[in-house]
C-alpha atoms as a PDB file:
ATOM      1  CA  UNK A   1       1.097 -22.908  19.703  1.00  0.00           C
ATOM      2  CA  UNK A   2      -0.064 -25.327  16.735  1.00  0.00           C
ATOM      3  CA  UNK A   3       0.743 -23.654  14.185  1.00  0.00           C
ATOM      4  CA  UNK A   4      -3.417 -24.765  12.057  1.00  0.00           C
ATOM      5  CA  UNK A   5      -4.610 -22.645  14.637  1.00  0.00           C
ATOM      6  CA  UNK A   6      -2.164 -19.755  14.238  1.00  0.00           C
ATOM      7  CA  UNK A   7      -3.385 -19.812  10.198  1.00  0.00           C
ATOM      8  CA  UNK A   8      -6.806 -20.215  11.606  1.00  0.00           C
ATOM      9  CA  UNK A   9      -6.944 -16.744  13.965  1.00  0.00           C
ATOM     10  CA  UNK A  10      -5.156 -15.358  11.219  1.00  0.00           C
ATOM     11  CA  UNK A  11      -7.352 -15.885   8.488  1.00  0.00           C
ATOM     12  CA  UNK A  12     -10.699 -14.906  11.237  1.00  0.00           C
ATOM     13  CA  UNK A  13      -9.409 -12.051  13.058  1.00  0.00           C
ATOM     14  CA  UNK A  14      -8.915  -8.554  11.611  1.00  0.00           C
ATOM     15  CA  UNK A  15     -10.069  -9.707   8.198  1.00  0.00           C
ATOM     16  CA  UNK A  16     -11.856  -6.095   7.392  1.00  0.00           C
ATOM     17  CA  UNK A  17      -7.576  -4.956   7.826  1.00  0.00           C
ATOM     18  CA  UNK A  18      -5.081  -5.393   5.438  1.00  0.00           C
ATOM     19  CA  UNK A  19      -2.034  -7.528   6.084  1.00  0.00           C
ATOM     20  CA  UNK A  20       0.009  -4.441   6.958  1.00  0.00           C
ATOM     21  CA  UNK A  21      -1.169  -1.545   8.906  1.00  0.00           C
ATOM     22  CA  UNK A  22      -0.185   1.594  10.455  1.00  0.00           C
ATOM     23  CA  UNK A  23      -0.990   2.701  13.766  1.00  0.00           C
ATOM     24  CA  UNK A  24      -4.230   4.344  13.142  1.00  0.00           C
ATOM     25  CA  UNK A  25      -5.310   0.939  12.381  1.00  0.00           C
ATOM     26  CA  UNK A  26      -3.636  -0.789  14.906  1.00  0.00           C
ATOM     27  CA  UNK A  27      -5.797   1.891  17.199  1.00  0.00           C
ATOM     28  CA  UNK A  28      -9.167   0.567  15.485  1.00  0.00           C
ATOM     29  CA  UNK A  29      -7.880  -3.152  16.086  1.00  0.00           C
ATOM     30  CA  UNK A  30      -7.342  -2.818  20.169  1.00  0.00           C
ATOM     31  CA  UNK A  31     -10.104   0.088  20.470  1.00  0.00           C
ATOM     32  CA  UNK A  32      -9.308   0.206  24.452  1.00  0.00           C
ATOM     33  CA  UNK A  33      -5.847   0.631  24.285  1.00  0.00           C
ATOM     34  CA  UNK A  34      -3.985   3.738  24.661  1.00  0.00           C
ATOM     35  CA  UNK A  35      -2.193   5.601  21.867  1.00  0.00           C
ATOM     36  CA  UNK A  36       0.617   5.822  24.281  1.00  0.00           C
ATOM     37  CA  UNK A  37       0.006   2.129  25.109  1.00  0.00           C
ATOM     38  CA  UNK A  38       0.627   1.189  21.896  1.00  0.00           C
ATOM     39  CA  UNK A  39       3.749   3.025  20.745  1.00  0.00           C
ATOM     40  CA  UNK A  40       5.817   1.766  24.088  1.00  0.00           C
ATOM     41  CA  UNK A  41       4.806  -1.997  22.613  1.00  0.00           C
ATOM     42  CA  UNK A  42       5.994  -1.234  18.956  1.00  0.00           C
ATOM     43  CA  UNK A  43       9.021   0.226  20.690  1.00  0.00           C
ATOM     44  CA  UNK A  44       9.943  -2.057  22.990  1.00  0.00           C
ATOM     45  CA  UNK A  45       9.335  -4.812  20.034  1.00  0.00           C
ATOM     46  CA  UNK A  46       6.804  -6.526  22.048  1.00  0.00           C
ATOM     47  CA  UNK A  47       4.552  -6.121  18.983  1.00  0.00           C
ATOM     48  CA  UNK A  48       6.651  -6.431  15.830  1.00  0.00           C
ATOM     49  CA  UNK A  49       6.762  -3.635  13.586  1.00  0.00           C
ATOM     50  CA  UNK A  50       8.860  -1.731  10.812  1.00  0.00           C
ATOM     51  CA  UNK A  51       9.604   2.401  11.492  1.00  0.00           C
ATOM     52  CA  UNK A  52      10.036   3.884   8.165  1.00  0.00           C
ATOM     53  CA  UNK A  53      10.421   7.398   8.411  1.00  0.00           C
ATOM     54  CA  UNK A  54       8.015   8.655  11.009  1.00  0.00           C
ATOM     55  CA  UNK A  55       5.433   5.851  10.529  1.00  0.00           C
ATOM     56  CA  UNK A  56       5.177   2.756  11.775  1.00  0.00           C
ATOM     57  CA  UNK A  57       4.380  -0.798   9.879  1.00  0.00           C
ATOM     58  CA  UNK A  58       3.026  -3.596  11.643  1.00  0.00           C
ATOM     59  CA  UNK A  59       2.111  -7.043   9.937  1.00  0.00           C
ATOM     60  CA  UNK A  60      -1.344  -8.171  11.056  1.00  0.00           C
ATOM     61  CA  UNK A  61       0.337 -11.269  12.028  1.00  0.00           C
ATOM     62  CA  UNK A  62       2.236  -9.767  14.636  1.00  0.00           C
ATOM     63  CA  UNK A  63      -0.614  -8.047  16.603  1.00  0.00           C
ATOM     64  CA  UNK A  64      -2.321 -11.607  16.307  1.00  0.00           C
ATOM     65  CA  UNK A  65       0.886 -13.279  17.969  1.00  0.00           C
ATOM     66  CA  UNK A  66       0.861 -10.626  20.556  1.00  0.00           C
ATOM     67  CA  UNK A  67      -2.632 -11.146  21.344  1.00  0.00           C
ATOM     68  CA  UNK A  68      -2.181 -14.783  21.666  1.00  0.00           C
ATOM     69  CA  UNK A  69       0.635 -14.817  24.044  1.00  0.00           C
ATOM     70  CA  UNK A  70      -0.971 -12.672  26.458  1.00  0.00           C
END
């Protein structure tokens, strides 16, 4: 994917989110997906994240990338 319109969805989509969020938020970004859903993708590593302690960390870019590939 050109990589103008990678900065472009990035700099449109989610804007009201910060550049790191936690599941919660990830939950508010894809409102009809699944709790379970959504912990088999962060995972599996099919949307990048960070587990640090019992929370998970996932860059806004990531869920972007994720949503673009599919």
């Amino acid at each position: 994917m050109n990589e103008n319109v990678n900065k472009n969805y990035y700099g449109n989509l989610f804007k009201d989110f910060p550049d790191v969020v936690k599941v919660k938020e990830l939950k508010q970004m894809l409102p009809r997906m699944g709790k379970n859903k959504i912990y088999n993708l962060l995972k599996n590593k099919t949307i990048y994240s960070k587990k640090i302690g019992r929370d998970y960390y996932i860059p806004k870019v990531s869920i972007i990338k994720y949503l673009m590939e599919k």
